[in-house]
N, C-alpha and C. Protein backbone atom coordinates (compact mmCIF):
# COMPACT_ATOMS: atom_id res chain seq x y z
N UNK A 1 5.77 42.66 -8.70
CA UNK A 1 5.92 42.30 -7.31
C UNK A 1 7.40 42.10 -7.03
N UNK A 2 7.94 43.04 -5.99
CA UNK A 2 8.97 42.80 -5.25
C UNK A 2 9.63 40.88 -4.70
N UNK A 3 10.72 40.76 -4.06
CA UNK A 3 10.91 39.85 -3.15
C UNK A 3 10.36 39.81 -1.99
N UNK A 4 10.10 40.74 -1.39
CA UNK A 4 9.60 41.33 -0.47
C UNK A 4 7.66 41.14 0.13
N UNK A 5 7.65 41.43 -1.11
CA UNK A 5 6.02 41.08 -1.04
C UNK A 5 5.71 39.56 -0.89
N UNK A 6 4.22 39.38 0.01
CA UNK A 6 3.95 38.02 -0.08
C UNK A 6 2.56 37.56 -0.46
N UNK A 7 2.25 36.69 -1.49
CA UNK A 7 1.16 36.37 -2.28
C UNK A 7 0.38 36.05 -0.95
N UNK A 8 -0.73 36.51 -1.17
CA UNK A 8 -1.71 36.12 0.14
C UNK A 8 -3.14 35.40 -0.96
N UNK A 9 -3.86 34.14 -0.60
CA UNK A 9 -5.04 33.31 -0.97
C UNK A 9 -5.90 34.37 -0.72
N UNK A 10 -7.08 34.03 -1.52
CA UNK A 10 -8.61 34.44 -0.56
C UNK A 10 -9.04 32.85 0.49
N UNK A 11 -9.77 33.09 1.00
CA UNK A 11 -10.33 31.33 1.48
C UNK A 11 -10.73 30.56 0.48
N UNK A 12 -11.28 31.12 -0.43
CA UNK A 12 -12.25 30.50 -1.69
C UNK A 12 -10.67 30.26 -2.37
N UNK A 13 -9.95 30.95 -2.93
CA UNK A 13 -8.43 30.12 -3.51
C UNK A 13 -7.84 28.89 -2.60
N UNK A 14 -8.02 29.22 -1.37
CA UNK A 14 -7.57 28.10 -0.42
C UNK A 14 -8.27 26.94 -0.66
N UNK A 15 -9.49 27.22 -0.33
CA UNK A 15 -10.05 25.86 -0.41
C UNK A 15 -10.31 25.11 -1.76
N UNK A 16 -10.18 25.97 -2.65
CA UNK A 16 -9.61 24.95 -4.46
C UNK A 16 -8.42 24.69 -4.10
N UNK A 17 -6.96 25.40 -3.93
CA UNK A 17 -6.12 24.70 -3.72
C UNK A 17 -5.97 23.33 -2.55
N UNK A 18 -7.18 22.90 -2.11
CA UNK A 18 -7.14 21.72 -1.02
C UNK A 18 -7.93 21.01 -1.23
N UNK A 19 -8.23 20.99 -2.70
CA UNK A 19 -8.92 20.01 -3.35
C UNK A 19 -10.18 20.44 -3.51
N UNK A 20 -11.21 21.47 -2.62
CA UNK A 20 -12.57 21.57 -3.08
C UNK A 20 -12.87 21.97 -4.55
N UNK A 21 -14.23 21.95 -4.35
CA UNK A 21 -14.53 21.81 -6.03
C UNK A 21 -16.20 22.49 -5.68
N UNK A 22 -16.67 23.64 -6.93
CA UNK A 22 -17.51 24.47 -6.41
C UNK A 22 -19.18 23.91 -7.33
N UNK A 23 -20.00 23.60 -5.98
CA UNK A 23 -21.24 22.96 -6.70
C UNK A 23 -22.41 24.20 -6.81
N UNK A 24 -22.39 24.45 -7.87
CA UNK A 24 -23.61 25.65 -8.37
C UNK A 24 -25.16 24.98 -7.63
N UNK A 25 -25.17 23.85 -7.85
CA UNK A 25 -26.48 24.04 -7.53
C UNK A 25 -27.00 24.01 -6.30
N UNK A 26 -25.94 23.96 -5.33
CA UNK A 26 -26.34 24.55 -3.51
C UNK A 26 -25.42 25.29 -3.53
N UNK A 27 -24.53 26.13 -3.91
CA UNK A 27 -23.84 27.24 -3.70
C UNK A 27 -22.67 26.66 -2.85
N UNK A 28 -22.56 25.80 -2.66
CA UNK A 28 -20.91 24.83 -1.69
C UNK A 28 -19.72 24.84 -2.51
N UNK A 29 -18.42 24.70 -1.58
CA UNK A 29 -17.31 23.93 -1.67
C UNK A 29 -17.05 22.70 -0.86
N UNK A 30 -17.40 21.54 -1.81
CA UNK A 30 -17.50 20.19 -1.27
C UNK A 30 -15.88 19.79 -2.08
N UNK A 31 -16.03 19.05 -0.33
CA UNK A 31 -14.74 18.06 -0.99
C UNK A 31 -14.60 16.68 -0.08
N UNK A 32 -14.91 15.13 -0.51
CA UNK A 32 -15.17 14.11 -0.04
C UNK A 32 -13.78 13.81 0.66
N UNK A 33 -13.53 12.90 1.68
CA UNK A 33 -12.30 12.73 2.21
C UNK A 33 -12.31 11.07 1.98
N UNK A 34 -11.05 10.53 2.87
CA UNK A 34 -10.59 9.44 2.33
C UNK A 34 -11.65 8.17 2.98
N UNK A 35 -12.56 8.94 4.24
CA UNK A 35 -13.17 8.24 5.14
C UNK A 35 -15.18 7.90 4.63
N UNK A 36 -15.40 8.65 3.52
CA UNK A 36 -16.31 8.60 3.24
C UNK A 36 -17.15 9.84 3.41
N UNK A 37 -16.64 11.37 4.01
CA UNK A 37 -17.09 12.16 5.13
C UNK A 37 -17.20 13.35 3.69
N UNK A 38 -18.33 13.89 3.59
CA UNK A 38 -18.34 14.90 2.99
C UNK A 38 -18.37 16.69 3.39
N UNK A 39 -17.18 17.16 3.32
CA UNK A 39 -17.21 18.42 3.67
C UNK A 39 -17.53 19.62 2.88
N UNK A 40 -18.77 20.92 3.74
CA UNK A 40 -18.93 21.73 2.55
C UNK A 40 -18.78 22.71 3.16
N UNK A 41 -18.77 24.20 2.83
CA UNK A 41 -18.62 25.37 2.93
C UNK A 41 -19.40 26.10 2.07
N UNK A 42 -20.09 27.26 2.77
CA UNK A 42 -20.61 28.23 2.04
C UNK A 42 -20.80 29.70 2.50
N UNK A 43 -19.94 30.63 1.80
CA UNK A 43 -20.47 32.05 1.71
C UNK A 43 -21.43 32.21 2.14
N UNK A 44 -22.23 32.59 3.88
CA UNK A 44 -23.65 33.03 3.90
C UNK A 44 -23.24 34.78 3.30
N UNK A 45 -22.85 35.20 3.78
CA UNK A 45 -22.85 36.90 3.76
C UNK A 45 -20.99 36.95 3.54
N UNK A 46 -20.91 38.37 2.94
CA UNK A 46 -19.27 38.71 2.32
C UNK A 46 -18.47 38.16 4.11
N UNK A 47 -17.62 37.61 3.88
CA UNK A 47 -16.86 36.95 5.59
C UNK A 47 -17.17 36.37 6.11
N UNK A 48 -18.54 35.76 6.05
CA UNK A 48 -18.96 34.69 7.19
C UNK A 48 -19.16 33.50 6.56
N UNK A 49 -19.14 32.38 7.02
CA UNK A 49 -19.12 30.75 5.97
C UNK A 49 -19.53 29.76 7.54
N UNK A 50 -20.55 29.09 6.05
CA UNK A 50 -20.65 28.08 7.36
C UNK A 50 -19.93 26.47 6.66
N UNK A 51 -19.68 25.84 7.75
CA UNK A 51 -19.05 24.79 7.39
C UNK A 51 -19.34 23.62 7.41
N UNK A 52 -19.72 22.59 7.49
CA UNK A 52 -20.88 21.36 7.24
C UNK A 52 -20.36 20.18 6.87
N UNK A 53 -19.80 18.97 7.97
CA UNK A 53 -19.10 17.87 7.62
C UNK A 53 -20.67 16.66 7.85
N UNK A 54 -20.75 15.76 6.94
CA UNK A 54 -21.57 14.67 6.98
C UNK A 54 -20.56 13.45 6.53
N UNK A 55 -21.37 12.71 7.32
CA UNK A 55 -20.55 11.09 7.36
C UNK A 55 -20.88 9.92 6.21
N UNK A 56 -20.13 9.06 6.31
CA UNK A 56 -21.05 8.46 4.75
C UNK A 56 -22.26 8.21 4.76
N UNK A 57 -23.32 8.39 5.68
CA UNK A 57 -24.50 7.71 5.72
C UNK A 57 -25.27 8.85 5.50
N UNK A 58 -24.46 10.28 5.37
CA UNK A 58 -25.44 11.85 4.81
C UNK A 58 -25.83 12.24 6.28
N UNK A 59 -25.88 11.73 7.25
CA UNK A 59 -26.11 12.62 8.54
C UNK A 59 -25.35 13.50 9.01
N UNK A 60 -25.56 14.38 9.24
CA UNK A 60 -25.06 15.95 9.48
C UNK A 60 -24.49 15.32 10.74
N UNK A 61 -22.71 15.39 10.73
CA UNK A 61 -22.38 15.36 12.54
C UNK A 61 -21.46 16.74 12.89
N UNK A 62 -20.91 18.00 11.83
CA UNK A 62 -20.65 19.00 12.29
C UNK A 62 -21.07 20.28 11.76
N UNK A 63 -21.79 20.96 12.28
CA UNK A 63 -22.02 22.55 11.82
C UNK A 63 -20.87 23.51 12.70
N UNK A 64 -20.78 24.38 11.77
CA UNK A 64 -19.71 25.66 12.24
C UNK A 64 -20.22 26.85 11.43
N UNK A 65 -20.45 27.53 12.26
CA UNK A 65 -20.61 29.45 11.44
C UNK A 65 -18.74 30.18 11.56
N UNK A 66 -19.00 30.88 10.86
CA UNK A 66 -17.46 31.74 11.55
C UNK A 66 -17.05 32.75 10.37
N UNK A 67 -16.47 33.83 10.85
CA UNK A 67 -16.10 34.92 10.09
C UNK A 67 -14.76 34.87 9.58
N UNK A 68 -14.01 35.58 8.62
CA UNK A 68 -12.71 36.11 8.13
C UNK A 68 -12.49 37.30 8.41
């Protein structure tokens, strides 16, 4: 690789480099925050992920679909 060139992530490198961590047995990238709030992500189909924040008490307060 040149100077020139620039290292580009996948999302899945992104989101290990931001701390997630990958749980086999629901297919997620969970990663707990400082507030108690657990965030996950998952690959439905190659580009699309859905995204899934719950609060400390496990109640679902955000869903998101969305493509790359």
């Amino acid at each position: 690789m040149n100077a020139t060139e620039t290292l580009k992530m996948t999302f899945t490198e992104a989101l290990i480099a931001s701390g997630y961590y990958f749980q086999p047995e629901c297919g997620a990238f969970c990663k707990d925050d400082s507030n108690g709030n657990l965030h996950s992500y998952v690959e439905e189909t190659e580009g699309t992920w859905s995204y899934e924040k719950y609060n400390d008490s496990g109640e679902l307060v955000t869903s998101k679909v969305f493509s790359l």
